[in-house]
Structures are given as C-alpha cells and as structure tokens.
PDB file of N, CA and C in Angstrom:
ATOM      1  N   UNK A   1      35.576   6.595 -85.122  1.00  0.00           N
ATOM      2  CA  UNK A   1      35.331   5.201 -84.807  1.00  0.00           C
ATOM      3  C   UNK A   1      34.208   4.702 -85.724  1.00  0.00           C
ATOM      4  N   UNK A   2      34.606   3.354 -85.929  1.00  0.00           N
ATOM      5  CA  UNK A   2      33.701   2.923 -87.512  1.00  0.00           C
ATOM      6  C   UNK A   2      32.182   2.865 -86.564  1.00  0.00           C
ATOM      7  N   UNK A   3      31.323   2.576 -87.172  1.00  0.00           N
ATOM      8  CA  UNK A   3      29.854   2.109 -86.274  1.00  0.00           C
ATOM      9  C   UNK A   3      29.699   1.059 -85.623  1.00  0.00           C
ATOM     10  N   UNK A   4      30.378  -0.049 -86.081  1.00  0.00           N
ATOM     11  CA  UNK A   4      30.305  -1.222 -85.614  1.00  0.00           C
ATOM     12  C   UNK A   4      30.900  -1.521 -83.992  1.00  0.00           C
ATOM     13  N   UNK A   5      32.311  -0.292 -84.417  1.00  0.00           N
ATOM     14  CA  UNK A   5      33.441  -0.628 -83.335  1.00  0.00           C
ATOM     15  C   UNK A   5      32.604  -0.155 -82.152  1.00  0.00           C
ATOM     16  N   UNK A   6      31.924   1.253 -82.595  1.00  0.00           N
ATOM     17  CA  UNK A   6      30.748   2.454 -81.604  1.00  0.00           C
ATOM     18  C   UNK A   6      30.061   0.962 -80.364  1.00  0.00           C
ATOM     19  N   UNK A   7      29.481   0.286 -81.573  1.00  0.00           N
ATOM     20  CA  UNK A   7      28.391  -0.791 -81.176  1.00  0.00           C
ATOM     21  C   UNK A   7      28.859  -1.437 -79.851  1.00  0.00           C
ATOM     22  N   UNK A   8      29.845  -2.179 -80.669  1.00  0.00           N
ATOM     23  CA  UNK A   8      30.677  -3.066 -79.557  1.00  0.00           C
ATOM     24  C   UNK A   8      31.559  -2.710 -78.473  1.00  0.00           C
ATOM     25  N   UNK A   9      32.215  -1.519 -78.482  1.00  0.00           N
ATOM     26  CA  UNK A   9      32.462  -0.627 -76.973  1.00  0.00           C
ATOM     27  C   UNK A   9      31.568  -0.083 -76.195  1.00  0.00           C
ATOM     28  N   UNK A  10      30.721   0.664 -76.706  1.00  0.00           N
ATOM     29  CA  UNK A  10      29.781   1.269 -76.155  1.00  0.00           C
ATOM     30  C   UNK A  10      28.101   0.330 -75.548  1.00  0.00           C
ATOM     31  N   UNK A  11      27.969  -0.574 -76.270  1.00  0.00           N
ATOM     32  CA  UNK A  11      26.911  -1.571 -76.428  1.00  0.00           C
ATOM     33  C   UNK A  11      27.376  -3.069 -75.896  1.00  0.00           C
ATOM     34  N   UNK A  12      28.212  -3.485 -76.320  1.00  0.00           N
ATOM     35  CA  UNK A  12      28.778  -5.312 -76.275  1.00  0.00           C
ATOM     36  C   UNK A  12      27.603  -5.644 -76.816  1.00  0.00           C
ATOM     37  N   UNK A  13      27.213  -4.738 -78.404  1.00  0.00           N
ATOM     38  CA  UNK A  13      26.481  -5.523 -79.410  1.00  0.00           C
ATOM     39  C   UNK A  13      27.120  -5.386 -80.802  1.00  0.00           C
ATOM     40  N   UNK A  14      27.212  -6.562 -81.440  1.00  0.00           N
ATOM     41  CA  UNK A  14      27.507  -6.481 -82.775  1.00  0.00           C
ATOM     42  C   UNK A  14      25.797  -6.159 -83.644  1.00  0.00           C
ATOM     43  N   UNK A  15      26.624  -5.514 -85.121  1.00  0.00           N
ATOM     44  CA  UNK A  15      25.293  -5.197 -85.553  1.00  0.00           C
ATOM     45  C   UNK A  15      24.410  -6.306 -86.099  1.00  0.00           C
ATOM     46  N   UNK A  16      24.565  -7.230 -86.421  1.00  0.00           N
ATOM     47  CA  UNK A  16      23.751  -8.260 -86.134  1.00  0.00           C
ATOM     48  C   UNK A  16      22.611  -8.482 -85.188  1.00  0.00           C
ATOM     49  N   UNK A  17      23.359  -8.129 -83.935  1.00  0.00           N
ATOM     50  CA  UNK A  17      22.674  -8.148 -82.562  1.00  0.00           C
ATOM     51  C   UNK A  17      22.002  -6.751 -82.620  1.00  0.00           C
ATOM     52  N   UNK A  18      22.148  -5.769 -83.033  1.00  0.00           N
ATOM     53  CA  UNK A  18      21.352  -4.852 -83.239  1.00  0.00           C
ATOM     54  C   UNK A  18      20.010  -4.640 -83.807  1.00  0.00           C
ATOM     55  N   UNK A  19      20.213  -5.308 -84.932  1.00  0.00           N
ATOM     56  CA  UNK A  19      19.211  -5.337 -86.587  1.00  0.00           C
ATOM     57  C   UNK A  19      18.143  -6.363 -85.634  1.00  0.00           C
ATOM     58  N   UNK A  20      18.922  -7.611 -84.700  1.00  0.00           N
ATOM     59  CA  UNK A  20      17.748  -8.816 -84.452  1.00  0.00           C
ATOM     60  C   UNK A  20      17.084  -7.772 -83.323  1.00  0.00           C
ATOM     61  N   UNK A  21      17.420  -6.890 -82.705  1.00  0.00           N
ATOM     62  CA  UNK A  21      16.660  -6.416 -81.551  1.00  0.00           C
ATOM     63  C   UNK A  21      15.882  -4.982 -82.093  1.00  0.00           C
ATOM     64  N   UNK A  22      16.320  -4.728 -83.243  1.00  0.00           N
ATOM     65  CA  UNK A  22      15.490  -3.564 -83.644  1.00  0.00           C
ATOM     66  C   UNK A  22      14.404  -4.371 -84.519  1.00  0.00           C
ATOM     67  N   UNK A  23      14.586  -5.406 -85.163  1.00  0.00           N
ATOM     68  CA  UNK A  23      13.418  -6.554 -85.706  1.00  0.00           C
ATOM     69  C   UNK A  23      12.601  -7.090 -84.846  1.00  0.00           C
ATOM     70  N   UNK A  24      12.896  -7.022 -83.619  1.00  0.00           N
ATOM     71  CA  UNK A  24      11.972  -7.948 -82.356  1.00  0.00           C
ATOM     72  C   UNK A  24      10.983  -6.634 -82.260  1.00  0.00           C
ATOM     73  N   UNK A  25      11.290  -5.513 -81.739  1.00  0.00           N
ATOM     74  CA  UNK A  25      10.203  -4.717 -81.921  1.00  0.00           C
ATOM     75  C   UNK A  25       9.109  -3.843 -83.044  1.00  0.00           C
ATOM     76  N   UNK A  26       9.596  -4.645 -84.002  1.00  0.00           N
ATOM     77  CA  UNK A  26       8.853  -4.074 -85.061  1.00  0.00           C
ATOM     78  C   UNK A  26       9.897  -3.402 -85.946  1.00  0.00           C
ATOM     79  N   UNK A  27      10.678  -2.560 -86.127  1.00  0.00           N
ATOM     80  CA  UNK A  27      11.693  -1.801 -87.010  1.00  0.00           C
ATOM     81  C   UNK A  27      11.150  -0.539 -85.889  1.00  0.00           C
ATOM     82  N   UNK A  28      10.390  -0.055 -85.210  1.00  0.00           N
ATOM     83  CA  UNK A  28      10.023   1.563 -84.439  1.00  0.00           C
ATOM     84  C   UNK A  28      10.367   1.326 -82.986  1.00  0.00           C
ATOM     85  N   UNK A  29      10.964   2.857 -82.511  1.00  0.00           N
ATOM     86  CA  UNK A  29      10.696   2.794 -81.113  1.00  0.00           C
ATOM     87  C   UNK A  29      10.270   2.137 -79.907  1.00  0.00           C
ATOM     88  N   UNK A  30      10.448   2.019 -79.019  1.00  0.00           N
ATOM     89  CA  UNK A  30       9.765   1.212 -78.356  1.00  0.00           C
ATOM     90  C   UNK A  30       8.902   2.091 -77.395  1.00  0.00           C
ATOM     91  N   UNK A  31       9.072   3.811 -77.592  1.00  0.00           N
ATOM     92  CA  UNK A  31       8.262   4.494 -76.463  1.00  0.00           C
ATOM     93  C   UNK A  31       7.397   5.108 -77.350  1.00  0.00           C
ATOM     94  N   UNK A  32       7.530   5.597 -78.452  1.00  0.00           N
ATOM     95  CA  UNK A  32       6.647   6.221 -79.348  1.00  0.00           C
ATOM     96  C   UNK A  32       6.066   5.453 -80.388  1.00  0.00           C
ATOM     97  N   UNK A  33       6.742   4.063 -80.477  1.00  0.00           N
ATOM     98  CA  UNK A  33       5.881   3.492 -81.705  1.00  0.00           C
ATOM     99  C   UNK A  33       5.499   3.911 -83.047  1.00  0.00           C
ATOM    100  N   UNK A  34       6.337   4.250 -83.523  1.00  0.00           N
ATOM    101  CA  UNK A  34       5.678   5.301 -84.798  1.00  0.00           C
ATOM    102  C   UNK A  34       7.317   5.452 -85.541  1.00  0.00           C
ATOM    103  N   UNK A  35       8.040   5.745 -84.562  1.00  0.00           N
ATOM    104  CA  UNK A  35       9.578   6.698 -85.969  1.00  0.00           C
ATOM    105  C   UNK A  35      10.289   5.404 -85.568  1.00  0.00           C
ATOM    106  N   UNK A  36      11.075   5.216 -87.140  1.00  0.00           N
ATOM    107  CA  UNK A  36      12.445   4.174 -86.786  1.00  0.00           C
ATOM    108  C   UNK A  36      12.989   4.506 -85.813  1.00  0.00           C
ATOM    109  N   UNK A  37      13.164   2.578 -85.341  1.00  0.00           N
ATOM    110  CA  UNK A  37      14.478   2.606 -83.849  1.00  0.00           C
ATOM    111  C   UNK A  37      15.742   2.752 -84.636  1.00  0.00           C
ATOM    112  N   UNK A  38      16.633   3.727 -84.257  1.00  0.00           N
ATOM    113  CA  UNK A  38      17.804   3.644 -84.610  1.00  0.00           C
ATOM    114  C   UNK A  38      19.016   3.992 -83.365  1.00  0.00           C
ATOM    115  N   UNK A  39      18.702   4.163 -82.786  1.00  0.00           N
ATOM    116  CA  UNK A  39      19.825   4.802 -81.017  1.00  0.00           C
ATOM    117  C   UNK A  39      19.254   3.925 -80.110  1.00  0.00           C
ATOM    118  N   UNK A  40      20.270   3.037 -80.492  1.00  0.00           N
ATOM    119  CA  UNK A  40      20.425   1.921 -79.082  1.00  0.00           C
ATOM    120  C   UNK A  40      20.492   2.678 -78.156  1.00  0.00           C
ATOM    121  N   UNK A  41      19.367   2.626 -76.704  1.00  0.00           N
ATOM    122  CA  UNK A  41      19.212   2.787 -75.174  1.00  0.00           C
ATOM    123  C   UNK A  41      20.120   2.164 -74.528  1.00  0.00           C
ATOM    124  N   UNK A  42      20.332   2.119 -73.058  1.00  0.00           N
ATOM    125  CA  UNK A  42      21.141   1.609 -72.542  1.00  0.00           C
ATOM    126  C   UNK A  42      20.708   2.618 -71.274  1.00  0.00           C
ATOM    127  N   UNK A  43      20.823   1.972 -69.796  1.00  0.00           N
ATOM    128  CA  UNK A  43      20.775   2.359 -68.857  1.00  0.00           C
ATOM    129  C   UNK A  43      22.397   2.771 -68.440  1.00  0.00           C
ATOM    130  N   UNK A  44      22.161   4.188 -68.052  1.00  0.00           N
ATOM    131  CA  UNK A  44      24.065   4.750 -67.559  1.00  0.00           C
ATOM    132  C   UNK A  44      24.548   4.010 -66.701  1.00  0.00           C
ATOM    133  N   UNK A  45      23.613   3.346 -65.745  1.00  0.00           N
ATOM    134  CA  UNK A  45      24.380   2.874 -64.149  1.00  0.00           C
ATOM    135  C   UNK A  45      24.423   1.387 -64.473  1.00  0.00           C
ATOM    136  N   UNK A  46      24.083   0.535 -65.467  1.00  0.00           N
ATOM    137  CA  UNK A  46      24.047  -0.745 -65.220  1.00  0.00           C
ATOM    138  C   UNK A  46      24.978  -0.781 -66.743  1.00  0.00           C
ATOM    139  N   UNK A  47      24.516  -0.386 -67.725  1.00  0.00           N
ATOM    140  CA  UNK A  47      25.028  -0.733 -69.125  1.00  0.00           C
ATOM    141  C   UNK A  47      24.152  -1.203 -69.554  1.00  0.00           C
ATOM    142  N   UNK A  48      23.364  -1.977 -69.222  1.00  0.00           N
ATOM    143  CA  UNK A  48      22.202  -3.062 -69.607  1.00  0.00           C
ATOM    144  C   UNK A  48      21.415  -2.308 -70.899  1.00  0.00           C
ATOM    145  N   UNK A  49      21.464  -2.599 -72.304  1.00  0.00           N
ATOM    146  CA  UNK A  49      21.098  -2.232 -73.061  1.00  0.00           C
ATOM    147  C   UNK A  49      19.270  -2.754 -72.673  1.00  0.00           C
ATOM    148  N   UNK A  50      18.070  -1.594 -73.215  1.00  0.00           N
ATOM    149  CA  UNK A  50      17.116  -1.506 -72.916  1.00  0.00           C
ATOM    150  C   UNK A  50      16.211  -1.758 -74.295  1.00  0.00           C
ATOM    151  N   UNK A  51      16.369  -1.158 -75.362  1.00  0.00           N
ATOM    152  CA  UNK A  51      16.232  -1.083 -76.653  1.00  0.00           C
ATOM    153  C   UNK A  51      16.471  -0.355 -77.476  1.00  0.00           C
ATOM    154  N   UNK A  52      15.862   0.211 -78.893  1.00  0.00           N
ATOM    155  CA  UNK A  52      16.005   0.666 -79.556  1.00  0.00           C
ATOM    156  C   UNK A  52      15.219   2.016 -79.743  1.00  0.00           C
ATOM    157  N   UNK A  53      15.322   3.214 -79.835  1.00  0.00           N
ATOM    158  CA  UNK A  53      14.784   4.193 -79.886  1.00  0.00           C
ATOM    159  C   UNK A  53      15.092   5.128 -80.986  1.00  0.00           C
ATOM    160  N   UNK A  54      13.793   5.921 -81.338  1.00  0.00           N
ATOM    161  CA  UNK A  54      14.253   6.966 -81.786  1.00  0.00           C
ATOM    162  C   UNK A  54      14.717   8.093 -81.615  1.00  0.00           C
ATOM    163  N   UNK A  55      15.360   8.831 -82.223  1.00  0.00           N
ATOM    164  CA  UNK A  55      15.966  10.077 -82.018  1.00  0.00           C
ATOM    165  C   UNK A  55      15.293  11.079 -80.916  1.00  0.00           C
ATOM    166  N   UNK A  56      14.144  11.335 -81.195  1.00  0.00           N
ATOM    167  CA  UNK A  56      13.353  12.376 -80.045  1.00  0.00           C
ATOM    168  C   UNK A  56      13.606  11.757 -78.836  1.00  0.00           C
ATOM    169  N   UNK A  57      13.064  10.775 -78.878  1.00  0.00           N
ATOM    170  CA  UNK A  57      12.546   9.590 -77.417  1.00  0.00           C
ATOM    171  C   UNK A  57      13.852   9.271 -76.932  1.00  0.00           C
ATOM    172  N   UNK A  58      14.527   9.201 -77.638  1.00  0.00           N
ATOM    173  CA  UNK A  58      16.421   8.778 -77.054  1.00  0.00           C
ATOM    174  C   UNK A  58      16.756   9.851 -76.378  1.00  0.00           C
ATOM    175  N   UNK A  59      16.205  11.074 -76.709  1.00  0.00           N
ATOM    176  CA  UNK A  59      16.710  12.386 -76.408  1.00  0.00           C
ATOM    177  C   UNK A  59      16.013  12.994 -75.566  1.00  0.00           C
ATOM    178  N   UNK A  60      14.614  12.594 -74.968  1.00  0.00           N
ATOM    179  CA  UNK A  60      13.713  13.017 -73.958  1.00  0.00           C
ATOM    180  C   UNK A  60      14.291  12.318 -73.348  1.00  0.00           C
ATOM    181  N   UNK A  61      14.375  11.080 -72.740  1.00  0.00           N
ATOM    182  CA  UNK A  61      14.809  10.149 -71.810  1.00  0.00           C
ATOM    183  C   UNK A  61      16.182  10.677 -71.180  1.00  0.00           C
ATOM    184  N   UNK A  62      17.048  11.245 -71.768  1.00  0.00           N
ATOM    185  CA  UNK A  62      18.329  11.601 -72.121  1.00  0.00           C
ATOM    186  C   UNK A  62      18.010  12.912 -71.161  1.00  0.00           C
ATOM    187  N   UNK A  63      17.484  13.868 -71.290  1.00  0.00           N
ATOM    188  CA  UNK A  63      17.367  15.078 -70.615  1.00  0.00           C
ATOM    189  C   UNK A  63      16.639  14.834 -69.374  1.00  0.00           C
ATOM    190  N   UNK A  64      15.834  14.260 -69.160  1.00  0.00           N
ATOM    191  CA  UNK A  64      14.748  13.520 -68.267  1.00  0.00           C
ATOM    192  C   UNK A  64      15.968  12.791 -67.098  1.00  0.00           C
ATOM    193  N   UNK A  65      17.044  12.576 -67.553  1.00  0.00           N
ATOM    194  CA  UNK A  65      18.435  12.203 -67.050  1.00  0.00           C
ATOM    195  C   UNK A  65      17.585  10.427 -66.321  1.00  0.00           C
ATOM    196  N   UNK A  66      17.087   9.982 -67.374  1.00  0.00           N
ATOM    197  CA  UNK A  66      16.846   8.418 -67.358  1.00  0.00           C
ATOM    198  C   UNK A  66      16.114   8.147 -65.710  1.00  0.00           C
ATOM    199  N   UNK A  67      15.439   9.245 -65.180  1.00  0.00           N
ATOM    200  CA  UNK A  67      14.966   9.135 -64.362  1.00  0.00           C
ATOM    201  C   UNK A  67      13.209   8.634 -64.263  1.00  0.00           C
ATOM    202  N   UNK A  68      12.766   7.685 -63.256  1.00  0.00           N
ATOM    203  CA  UNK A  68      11.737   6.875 -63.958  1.00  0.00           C
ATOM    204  C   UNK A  68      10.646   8.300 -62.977  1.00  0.00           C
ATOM    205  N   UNK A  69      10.687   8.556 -61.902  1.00  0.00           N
ATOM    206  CA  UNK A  69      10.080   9.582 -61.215  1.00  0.00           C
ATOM    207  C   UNK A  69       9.763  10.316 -61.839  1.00  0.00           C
ATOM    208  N   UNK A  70      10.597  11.110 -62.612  1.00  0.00           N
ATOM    209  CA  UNK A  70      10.612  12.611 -63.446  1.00  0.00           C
ATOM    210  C   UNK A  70       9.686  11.971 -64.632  1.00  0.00           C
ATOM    211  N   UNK A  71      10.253  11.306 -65.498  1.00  0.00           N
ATOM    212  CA  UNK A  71       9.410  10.833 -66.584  1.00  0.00           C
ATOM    213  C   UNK A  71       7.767  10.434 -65.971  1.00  0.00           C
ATOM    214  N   UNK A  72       7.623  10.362 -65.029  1.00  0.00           N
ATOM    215  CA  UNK A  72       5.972   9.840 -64.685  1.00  0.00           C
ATOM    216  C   UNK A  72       5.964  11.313 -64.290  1.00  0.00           C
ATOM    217  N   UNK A  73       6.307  12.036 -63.349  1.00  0.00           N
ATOM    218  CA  UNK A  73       5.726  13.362 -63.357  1.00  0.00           C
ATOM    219  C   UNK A  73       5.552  14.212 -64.311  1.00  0.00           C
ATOM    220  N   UNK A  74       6.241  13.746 -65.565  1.00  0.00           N
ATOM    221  CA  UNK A  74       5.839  14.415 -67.086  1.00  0.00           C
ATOM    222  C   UNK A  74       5.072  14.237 -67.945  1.00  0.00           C
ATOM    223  N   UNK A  75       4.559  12.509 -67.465  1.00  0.00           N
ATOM    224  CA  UNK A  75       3.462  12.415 -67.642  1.00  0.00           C
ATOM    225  C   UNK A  75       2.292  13.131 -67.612  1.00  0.00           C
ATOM    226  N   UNK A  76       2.278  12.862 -65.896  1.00  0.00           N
ATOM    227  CA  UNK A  76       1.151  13.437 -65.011  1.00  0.00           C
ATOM    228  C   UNK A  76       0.670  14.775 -65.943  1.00  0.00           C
ATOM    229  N   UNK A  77       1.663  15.440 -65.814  1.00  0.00           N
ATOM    230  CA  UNK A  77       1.972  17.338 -66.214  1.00  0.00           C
ATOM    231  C   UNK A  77       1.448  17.125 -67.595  1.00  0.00           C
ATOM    232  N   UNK A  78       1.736  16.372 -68.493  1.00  0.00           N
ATOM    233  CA  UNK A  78       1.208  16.159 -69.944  1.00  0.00           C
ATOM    234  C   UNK A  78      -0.911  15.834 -69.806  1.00  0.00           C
ATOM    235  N   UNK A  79      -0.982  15.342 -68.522  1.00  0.00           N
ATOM    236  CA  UNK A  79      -2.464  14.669 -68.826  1.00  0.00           C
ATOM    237  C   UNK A  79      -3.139  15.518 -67.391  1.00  0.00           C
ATOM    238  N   UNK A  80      -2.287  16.443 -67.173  1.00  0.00           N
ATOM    239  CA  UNK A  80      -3.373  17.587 -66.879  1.00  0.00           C
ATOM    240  C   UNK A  80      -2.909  17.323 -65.039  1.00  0.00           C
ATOM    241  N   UNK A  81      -2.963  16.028 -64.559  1.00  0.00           N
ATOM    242  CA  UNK A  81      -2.662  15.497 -63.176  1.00  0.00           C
ATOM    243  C   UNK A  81      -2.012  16.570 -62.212  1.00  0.00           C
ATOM    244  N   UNK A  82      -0.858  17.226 -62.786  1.00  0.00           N
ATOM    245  CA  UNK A  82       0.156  17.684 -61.712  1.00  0.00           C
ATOM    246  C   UNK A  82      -0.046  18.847 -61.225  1.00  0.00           C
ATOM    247  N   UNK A  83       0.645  18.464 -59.789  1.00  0.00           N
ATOM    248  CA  UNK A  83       0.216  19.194 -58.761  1.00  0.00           C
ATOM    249  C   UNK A  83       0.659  20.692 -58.916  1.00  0.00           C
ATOM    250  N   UNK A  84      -0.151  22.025 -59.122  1.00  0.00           N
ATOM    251  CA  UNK A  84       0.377  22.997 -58.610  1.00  0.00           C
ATOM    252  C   UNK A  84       0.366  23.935 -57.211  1.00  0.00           C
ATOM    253  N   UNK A  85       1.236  24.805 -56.663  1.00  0.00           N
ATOM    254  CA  UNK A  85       1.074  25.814 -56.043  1.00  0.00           C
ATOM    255  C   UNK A  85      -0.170  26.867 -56.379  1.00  0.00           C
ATOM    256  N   UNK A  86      -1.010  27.332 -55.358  1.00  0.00           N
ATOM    257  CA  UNK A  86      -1.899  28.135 -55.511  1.00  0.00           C
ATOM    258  C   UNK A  86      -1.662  29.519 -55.138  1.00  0.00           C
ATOM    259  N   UNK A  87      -1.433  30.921 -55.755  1.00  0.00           N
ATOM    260  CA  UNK A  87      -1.081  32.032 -55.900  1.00  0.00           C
ATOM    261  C   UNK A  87      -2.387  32.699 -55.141  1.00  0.00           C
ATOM    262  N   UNK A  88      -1.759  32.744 -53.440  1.00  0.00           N
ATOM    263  CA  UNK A  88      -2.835  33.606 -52.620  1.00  0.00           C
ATOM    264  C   UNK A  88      -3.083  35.024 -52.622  1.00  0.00           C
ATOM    265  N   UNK A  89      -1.332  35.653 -52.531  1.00  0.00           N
ATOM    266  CA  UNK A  89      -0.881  36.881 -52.295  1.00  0.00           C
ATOM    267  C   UNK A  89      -0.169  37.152 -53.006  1.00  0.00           C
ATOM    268  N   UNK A  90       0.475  37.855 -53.361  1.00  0.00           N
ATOM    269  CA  UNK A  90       1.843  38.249 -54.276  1.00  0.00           C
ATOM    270  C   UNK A  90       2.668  37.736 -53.508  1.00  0.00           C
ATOM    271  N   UNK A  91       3.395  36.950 -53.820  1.00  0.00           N
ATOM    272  CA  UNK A  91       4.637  35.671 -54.209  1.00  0.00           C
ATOM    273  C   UNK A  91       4.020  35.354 -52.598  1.00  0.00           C
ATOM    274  N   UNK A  92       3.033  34.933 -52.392  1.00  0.00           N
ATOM    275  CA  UNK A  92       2.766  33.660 -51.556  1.00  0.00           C
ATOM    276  C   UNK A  92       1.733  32.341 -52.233  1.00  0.00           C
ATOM    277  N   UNK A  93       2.125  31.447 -52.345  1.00  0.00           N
ATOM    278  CA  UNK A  93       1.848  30.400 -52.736  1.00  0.00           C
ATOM    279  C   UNK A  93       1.135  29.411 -51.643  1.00  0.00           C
ATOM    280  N   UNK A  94       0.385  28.852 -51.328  1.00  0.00           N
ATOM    281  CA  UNK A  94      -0.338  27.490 -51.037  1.00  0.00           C
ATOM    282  C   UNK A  94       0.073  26.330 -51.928  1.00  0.00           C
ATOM    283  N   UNK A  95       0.595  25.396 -50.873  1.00  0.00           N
ATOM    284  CA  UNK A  95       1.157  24.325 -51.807  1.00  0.00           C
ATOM    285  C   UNK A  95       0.170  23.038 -51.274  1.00  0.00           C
ATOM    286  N   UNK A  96      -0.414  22.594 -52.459  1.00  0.00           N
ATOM    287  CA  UNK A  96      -1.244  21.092 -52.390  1.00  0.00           C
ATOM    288  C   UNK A  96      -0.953  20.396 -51.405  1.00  0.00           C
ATOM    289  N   UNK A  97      -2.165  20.139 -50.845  1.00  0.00           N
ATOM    290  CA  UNK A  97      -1.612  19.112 -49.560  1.00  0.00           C
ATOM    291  C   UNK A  97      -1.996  17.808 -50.055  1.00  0.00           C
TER     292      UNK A  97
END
C-alpha cells in the first residue's frame, strides 16, 4: 500500500494534512522534543489522531499499550517515586501502605 493510501485508511489524513500537523509542532515529537515526528499517533479506541511522534516514543506508548496510568507509573519509577515491596523474610514482602 502506497503511503498516502496507509495515511488515508489508517489516519483520514492526507499528506498534506500530515506535513501541516507535523509543522504545527515544530518538525519533532511531541513527547520527546528532540527526534523528527514521523509516525502519526492515534488513539486505538477512538481513532482520534493525537500527533506526530517519533519512532522510540511511538513505540514506548505502543508497549505501555497507550495506557495513561502505566505511563505515569513509569514515570514515577523513572524519578525514583515508586512504590516498592519491603523484603522482611525470605519471600515475605511488606507492601507500602
């Protein structure tokens, strides 16, 4: 399938409509700011195209299974925040209250 056709089945964007929405944010990502947007986003359950992303960030979100919970708890886990189990006994755990 040519790219365009990709666009417009998969998207209901022509590339026109692409180029103006990857130009609205700068030519980069919209989560990392830094690498070309090139992989139109799109939410699975609505269609509702979201923006333009790059490859990594298209692909974290993607495994993260577009979940907004998980992605903030990966946060958290990235900036030190998240909650662990405390190792009392051999395989007994205390869990954060």
């Amino acid at each position: 399938m040519a790219p365009a056709e990709h666009l417009r089945r998969s998207y209901g964007l022509n590339e026109a409509e692409r180029d103006e929405l990857i130009a609205s944010q700068g030519g980069v990502c919209c989560i990392c700011q830094s690498a070309p947007a090139v992989h139109v986003d799109h939410c699975h359950k609505t269609g509702r195209v979201r923006g333009v992303l790059c490859f990594n960030c298209n692909s974290a979100i993607g495994l993260l299974r577009d979940n907004p919970e998980t992605i903030n708890r990966a946060a958290d886990y990235l900036e030190g925040n998240a909650w662990k189990p405390t190792l009392v006994a051999p395989g007994v755990y205390r869990l954060p209250s």
